[in-house]
C-alpha atoms as a PDB file:
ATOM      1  CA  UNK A   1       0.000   0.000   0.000  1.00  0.00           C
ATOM      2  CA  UNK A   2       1.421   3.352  -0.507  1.00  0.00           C
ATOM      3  CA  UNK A   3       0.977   5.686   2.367  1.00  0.00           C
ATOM      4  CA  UNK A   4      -0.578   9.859   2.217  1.00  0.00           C
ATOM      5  CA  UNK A   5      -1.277  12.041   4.278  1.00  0.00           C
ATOM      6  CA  UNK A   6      -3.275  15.369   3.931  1.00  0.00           C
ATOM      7  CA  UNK A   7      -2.575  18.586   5.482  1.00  0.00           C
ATOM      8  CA  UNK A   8      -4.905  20.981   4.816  1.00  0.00           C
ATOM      9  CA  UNK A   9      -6.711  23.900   7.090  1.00  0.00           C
ATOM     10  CA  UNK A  10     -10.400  23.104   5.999  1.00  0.00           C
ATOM     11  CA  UNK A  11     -11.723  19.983   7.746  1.00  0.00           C
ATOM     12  CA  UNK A  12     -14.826  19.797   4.494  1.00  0.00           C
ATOM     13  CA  UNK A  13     -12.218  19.554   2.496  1.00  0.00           C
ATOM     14  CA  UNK A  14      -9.753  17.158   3.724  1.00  0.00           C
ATOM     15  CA  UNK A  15     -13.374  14.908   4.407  1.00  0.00           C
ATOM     16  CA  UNK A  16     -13.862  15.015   0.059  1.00  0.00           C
ATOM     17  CA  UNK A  17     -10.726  14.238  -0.942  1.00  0.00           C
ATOM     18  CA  UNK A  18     -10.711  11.329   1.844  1.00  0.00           C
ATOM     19  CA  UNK A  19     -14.224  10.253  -0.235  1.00  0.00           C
ATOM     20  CA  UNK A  20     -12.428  10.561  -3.685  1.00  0.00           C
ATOM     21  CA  UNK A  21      -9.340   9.187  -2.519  1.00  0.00           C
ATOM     22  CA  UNK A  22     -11.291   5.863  -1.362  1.00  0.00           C
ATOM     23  CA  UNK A  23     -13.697   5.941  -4.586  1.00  0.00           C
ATOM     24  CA  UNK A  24     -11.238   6.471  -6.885  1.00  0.00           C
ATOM     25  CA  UNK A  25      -7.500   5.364  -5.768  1.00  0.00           C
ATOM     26  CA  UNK A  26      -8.552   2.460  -3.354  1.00  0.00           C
ATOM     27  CA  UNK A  27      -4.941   1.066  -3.881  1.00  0.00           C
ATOM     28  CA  UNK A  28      -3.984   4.297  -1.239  1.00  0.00           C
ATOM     29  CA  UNK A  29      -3.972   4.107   2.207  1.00  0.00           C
ATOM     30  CA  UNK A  30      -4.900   7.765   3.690  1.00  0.00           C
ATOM     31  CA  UNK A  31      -2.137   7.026   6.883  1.00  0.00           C
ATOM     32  CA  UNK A  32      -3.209  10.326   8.450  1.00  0.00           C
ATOM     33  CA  UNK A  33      -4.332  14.233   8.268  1.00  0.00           C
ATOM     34  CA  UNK A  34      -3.172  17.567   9.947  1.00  0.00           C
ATOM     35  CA  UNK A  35      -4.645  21.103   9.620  1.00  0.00           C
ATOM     36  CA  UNK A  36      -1.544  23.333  10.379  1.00  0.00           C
ATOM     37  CA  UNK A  37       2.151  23.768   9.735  1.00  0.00           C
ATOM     38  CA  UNK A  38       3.608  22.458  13.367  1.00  0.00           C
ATOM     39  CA  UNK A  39       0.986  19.089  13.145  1.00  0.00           C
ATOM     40  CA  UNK A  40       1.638  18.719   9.488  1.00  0.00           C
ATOM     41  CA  UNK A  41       5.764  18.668  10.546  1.00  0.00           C
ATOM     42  CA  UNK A  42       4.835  16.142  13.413  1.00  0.00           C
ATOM     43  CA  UNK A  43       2.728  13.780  11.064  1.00  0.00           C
ATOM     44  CA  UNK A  44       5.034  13.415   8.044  1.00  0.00           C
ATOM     45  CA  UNK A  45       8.115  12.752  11.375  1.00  0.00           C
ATOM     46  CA  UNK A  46       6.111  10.290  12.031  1.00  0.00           C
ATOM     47  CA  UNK A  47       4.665   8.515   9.541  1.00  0.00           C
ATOM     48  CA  UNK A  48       7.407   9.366   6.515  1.00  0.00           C
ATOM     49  CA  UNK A  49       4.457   9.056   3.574  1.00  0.00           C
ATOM     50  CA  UNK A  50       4.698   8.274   0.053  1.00  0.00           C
ATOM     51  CA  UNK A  51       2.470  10.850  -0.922  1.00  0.00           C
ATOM     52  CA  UNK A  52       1.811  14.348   1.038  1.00  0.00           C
ATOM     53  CA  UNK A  53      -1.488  16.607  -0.380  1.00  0.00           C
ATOM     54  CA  UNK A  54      -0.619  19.714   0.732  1.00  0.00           C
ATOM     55  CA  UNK A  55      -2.236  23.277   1.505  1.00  0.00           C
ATOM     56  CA  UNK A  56      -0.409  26.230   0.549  1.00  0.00           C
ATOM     57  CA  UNK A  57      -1.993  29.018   3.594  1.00  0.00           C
ATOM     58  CA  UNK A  58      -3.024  27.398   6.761  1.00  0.00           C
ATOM     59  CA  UNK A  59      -3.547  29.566   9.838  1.00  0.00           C
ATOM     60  CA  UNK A  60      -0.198  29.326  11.293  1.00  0.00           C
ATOM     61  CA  UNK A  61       1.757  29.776   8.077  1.00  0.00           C
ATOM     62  CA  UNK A  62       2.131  27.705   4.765  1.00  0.00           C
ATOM     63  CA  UNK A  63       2.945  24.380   3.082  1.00  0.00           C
ATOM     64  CA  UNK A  64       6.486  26.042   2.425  1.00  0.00           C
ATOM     65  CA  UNK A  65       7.028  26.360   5.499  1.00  0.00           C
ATOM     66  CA  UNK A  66       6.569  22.708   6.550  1.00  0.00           C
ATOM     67  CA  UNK A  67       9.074  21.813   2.914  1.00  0.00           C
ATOM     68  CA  UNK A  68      11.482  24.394   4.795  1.00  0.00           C
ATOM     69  CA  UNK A  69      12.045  23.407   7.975  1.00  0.00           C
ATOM     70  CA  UNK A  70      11.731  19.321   7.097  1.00  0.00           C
ATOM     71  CA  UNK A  71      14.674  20.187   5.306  1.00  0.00           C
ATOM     72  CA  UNK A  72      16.650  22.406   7.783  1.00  0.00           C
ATOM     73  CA  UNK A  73      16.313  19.438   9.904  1.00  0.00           C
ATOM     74  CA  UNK A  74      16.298  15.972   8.258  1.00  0.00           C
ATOM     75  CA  UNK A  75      17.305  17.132   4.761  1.00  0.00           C
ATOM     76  CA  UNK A  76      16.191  15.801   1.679  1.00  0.00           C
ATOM     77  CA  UNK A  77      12.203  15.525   1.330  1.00  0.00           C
ATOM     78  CA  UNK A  78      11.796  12.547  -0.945  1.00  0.00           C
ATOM     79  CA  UNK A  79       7.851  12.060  -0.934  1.00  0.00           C
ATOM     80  CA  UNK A  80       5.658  12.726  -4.135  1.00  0.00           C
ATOM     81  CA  UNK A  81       4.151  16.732  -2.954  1.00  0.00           C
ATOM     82  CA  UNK A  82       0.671  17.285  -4.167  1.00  0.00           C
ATOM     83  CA  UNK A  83      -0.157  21.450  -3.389  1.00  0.00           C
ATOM     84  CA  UNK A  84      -3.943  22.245  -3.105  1.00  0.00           C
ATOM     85  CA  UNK A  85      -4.314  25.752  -3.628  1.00  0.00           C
ATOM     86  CA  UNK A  86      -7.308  28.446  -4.298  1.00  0.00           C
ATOM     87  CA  UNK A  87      -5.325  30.818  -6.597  1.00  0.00           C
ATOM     88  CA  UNK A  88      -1.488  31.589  -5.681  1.00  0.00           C
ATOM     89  CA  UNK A  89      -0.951  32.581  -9.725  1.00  0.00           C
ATOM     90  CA  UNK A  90       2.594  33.023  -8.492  1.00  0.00           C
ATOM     91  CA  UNK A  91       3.043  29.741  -6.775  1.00  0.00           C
ATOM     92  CA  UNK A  92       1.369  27.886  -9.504  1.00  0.00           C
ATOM     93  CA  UNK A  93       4.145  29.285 -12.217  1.00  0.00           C
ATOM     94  CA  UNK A  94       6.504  28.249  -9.428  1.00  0.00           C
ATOM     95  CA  UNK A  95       4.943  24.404  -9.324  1.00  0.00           C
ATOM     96  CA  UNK A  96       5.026  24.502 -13.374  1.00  0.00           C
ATOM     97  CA  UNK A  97       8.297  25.434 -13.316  1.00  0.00           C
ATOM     98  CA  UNK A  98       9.263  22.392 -11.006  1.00  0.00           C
ATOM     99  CA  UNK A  99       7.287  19.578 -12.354  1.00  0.00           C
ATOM    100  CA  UNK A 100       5.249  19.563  -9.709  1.00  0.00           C
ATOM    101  CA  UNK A 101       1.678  18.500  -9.633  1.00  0.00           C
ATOM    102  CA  UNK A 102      -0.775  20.660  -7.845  1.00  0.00           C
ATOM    103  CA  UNK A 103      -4.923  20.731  -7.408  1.00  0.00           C
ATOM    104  CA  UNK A 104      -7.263  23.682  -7.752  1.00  0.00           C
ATOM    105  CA  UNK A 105      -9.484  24.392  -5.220  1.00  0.00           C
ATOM    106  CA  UNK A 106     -12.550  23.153  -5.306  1.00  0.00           C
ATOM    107  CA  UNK A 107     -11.004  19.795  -6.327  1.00  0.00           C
ATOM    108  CA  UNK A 108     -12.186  18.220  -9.269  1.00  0.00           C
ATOM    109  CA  UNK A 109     -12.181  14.574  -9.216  1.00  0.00           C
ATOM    110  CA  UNK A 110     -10.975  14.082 -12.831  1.00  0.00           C
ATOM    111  CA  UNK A 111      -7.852  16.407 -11.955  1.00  0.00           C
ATOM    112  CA  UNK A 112      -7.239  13.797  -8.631  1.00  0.00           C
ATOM    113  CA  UNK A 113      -7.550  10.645 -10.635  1.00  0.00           C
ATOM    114  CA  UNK A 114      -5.126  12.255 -13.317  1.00  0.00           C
ATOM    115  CA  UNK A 115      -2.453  13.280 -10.690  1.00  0.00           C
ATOM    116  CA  UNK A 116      -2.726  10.029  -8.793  1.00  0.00           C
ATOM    117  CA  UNK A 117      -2.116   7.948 -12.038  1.00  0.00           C
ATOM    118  CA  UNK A 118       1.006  10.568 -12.749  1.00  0.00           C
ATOM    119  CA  UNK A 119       2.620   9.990  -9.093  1.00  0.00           C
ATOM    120  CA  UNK A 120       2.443   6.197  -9.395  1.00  0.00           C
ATOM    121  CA  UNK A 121       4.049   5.936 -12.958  1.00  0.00           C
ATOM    122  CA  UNK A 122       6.878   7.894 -10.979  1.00  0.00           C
ATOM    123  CA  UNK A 123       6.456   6.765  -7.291  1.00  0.00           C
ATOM    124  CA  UNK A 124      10.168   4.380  -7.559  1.00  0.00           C
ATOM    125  CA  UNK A 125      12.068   7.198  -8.776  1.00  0.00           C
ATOM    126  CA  UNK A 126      14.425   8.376  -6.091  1.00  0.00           C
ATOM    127  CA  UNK A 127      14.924  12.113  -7.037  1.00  0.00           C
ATOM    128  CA  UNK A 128      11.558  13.671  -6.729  1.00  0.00           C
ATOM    129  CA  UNK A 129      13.889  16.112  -3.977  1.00  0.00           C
ATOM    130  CA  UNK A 130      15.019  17.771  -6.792  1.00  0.00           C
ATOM    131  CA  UNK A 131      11.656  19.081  -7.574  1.00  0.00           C
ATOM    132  CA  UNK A 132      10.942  20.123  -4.258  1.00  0.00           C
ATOM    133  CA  UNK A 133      14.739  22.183  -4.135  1.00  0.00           C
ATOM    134  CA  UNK A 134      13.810  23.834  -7.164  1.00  0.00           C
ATOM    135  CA  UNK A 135      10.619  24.987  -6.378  1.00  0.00           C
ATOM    136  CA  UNK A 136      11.449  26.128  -2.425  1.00  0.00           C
ATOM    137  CA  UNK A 137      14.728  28.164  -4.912  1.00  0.00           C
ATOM    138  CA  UNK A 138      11.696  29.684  -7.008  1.00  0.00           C
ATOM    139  CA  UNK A 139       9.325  30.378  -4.482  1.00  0.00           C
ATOM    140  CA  UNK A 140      12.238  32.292  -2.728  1.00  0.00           C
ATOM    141  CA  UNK A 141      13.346  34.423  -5.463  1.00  0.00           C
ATOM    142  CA  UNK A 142       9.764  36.140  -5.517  1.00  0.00           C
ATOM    143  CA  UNK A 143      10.173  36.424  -8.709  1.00  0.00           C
ATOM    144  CA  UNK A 144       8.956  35.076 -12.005  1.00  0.00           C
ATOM    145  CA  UNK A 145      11.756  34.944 -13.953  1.00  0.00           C
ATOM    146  CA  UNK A 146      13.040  31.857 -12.746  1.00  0.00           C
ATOM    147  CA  UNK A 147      16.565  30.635 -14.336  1.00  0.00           C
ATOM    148  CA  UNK A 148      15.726  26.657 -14.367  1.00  0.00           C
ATOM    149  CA  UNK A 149      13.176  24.451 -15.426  1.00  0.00           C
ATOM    150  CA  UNK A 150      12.525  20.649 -14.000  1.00  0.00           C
ATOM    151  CA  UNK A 151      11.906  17.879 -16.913  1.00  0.00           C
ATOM    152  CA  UNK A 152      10.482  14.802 -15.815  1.00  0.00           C
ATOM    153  CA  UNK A 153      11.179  11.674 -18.190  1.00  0.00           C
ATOM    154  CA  UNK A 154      10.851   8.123 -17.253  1.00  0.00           C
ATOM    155  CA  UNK A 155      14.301   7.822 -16.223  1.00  0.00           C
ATOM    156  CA  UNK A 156      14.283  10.798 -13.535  1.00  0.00           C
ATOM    157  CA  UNK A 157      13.784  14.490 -13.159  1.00  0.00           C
ATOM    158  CA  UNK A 158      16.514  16.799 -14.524  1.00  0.00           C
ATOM    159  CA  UNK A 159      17.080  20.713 -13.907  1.00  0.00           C
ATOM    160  CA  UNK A 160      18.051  22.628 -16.572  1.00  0.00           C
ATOM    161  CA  UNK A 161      18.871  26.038 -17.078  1.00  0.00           C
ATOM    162  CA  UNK A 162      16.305  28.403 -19.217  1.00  0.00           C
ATOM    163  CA  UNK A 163      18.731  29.810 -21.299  1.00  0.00           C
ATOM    164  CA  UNK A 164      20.610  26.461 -22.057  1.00  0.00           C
ATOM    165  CA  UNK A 165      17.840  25.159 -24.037  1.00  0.00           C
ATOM    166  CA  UNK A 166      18.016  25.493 -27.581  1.00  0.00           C
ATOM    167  CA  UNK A 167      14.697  24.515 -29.186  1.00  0.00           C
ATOM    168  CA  UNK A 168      11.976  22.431 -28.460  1.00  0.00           C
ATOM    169  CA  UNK A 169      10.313  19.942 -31.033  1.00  0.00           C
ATOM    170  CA  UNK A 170       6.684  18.633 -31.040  1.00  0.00           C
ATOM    171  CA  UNK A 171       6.170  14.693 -31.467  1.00  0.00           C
ATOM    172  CA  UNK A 172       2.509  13.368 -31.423  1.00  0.00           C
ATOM    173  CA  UNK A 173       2.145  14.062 -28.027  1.00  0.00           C
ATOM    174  CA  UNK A 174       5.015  14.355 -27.026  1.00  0.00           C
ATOM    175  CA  UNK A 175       7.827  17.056 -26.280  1.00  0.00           C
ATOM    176  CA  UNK A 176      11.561  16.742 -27.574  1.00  0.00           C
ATOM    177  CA  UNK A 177      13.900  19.251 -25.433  1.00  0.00           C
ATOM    178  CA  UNK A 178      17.229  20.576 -27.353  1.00  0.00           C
ATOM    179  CA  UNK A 179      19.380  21.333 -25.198  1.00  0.00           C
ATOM    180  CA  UNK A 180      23.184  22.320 -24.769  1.00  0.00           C
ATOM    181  CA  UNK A 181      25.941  19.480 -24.018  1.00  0.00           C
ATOM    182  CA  UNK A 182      23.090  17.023 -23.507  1.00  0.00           C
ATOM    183  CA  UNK A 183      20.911  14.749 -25.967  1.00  0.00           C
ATOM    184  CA  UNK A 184      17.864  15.196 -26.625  1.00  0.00           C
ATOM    185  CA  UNK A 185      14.898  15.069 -23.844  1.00  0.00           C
ATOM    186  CA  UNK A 186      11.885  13.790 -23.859  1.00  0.00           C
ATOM    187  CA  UNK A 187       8.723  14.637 -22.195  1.00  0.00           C
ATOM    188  CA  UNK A 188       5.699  13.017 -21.976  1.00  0.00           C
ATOM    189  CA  UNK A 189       3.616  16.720 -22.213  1.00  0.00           C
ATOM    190  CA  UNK A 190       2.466  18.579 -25.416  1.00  0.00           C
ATOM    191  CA  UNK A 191       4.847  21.774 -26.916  1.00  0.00           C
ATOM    192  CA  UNK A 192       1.416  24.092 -26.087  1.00  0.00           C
ATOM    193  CA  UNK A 193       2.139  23.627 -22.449  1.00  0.00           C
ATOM    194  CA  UNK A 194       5.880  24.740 -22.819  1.00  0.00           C
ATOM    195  CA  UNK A 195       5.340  27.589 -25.365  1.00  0.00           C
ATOM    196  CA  UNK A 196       2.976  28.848 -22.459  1.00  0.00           C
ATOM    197  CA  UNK A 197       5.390  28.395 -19.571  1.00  0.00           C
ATOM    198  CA  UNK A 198       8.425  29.369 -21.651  1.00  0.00           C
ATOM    199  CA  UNK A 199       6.859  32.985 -23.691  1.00  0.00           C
ATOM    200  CA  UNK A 200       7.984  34.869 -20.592  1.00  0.00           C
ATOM    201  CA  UNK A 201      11.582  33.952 -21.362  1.00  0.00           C
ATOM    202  CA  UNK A 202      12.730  34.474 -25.477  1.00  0.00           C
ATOM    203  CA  UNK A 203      10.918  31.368 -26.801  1.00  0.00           C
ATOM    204  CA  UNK A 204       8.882  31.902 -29.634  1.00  0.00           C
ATOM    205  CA  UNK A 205       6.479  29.135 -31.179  1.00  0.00           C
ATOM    206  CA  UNK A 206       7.559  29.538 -34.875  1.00  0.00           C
ATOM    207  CA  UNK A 207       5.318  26.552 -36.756  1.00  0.00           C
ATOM    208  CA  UNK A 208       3.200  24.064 -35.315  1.00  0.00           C
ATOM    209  CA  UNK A 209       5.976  21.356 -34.255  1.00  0.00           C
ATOM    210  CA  UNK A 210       8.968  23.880 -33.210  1.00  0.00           C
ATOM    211  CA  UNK A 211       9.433  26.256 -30.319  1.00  0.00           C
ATOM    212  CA  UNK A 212      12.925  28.178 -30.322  1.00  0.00           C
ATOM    213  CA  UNK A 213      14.675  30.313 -27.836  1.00  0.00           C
ATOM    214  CA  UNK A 214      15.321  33.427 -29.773  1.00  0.00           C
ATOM    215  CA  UNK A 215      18.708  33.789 -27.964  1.00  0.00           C
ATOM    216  CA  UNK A 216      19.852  30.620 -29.553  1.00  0.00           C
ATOM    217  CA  UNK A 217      18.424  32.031 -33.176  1.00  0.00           C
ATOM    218  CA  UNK A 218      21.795  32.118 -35.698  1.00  0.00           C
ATOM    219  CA  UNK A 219      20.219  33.059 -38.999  1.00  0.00           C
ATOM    220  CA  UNK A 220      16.313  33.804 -40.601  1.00  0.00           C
ATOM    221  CA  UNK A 221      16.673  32.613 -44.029  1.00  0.00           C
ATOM    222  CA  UNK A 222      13.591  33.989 -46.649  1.00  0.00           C
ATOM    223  CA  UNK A 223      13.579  31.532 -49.213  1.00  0.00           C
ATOM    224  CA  UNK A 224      12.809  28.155 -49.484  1.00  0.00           C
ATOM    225  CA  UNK A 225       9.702  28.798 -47.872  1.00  0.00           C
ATOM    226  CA  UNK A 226      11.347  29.964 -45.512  1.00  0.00           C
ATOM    227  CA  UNK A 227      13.303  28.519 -42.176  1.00  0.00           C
ATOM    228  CA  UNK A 228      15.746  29.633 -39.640  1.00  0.00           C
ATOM    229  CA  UNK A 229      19.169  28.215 -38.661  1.00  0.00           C
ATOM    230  CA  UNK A 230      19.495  27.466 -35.105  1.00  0.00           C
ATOM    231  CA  UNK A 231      22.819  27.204 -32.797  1.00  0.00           C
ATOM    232  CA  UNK A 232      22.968  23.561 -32.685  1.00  0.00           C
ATOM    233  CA  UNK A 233      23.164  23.798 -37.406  1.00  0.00           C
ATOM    234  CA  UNK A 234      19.394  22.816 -37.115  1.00  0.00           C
ATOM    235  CA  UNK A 235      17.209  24.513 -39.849  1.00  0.00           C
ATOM    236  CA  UNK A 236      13.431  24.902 -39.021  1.00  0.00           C
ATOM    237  CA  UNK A 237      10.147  25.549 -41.028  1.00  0.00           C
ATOM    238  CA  UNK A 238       8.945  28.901 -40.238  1.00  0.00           C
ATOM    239  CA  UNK A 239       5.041  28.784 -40.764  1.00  0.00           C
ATOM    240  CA  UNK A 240       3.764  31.318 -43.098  1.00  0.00           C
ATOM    241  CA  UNK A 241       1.257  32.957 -40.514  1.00  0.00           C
ATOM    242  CA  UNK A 242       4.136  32.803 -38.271  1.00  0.00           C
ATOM    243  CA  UNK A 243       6.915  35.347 -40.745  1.00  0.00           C
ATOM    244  CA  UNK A 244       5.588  38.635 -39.399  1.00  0.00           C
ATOM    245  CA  UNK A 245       5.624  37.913 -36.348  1.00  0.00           C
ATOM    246  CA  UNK A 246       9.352  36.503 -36.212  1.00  0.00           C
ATOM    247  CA  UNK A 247      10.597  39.500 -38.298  1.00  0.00           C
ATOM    248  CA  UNK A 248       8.967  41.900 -35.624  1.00  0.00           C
ATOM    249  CA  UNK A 249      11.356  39.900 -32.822  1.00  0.00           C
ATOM    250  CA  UNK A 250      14.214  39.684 -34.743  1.00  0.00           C
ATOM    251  CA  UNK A 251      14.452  43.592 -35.386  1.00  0.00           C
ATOM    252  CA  UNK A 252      13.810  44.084 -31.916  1.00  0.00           C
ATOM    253  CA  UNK A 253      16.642  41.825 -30.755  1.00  0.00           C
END
């Protein structure tokens, strides 16, 4: 059986997701529950879960809080971290960021079942700290510009730095990261959900399978159709909706 535990303020809430966790993930044993920062520290002591669902503002502080001082004092925090949060636009960037998974308040039971079926295709890997030390570095920063990103593939998580990826490449369903000094990544997510999290920081969506970080952008070649030559000698299909646009950033580089 794997083991959670869910620490979370409101006592109606922690009572549904104990329903939907029973009706829909019966393979899960709910070990415990806490409502504050100083029980949720003294349950996870205790019972060392598999799986912690946890609130971002409780009364007495927030779920960083209880990430932060588990780590001051025992180190590395190895469990799967599920945030449930209201809003927090800032904090969710942050969780995006990090590969981590995170619920909307009021939890919707097709967004559980979808992040319980992603924690157990990962639950043997023995790295998800690295998600949680990236995310505690980004929540920290207060900032959104955050320099590294967290790819999860079904060998491990990796950190990477923004700027070291070169271009990103769309397969079926599928995400292929291009990045410096390292072959190529793959992610089981679509390029939509990167070009969103990465337009912030010089990546550009330039035709329906290719993503590029402008930085990385060598040469914009006309004919042909049309393509551009990228640091790593890779020429891409520039869409034709897409020409305008790219010859806007280009003389604004």
């Amino acid at each position: 059986m794997i083991n959670l535990v869910i620490i979370d303020d409101d006592s109606n809430l922690r009572e549904g997701m104990k329903a939907m966790l029973r009706m829909y993930a019966p393979e899960i044993r709910i070990a415990g529950e806490a409502e504050s920062v100083v029980t949720g520290i003294e349950l996870i002591e205790k019972l060392n879960p598999e799986i912690i669902f946890l609130d971002i503002l409780m009364n007495d502080g927030t779920g960083f809080d209880i990430l932060e001082r588990l780590n001051q004092k025992h180190g590395k925090v190895s469990a799967n971290i599920v945030f449930i949060t209201a809003h927090e636009k800032f904090a969710i960037k942050a969780f995006r960021f990090s590969a981590l998974d995170f619920l909307l308040k009021p939890i919707d039971p097709d967004e559980l079942k979808n992040v319980i079926v992603k924690i157990k295709a990962v639950q043997h890997q023995s790295n998800n700290y690295k998600h949680i030390e990236l995310l505690l570095d980004n929540i920290s920063r207060q900032t959104e510009n955050f320099k590294k990103i967290a790819l999860s593939t079904s060998d491990g998580i990796h950190l990477f730095e923004i700027k070291d990826i070169i271009r990103c490449e769309s397969e079926d369903n599928y995400t292929l990261f291009y990045i410096k000094n390292h072959k190529p990544v793959v992610i089981s997510k679509t390029l939509k959900e990167y070009e969103e999290l990465l337009a912030e920081h010089g990546f550009e969506r330039i035709h329906q399978s290719h993503l590029i970080n402008l930085n990385e952008l060598k040469s914009y070649i006309k004919k042909d159709g049309g393509y551009v030559v990228m640091s790593d000698a890779s020429q891409l299909p520039v869409s034709q909706r897409k020409k305008e646009r790219l010859q806007e950033l280009i003389n604004n580089l």
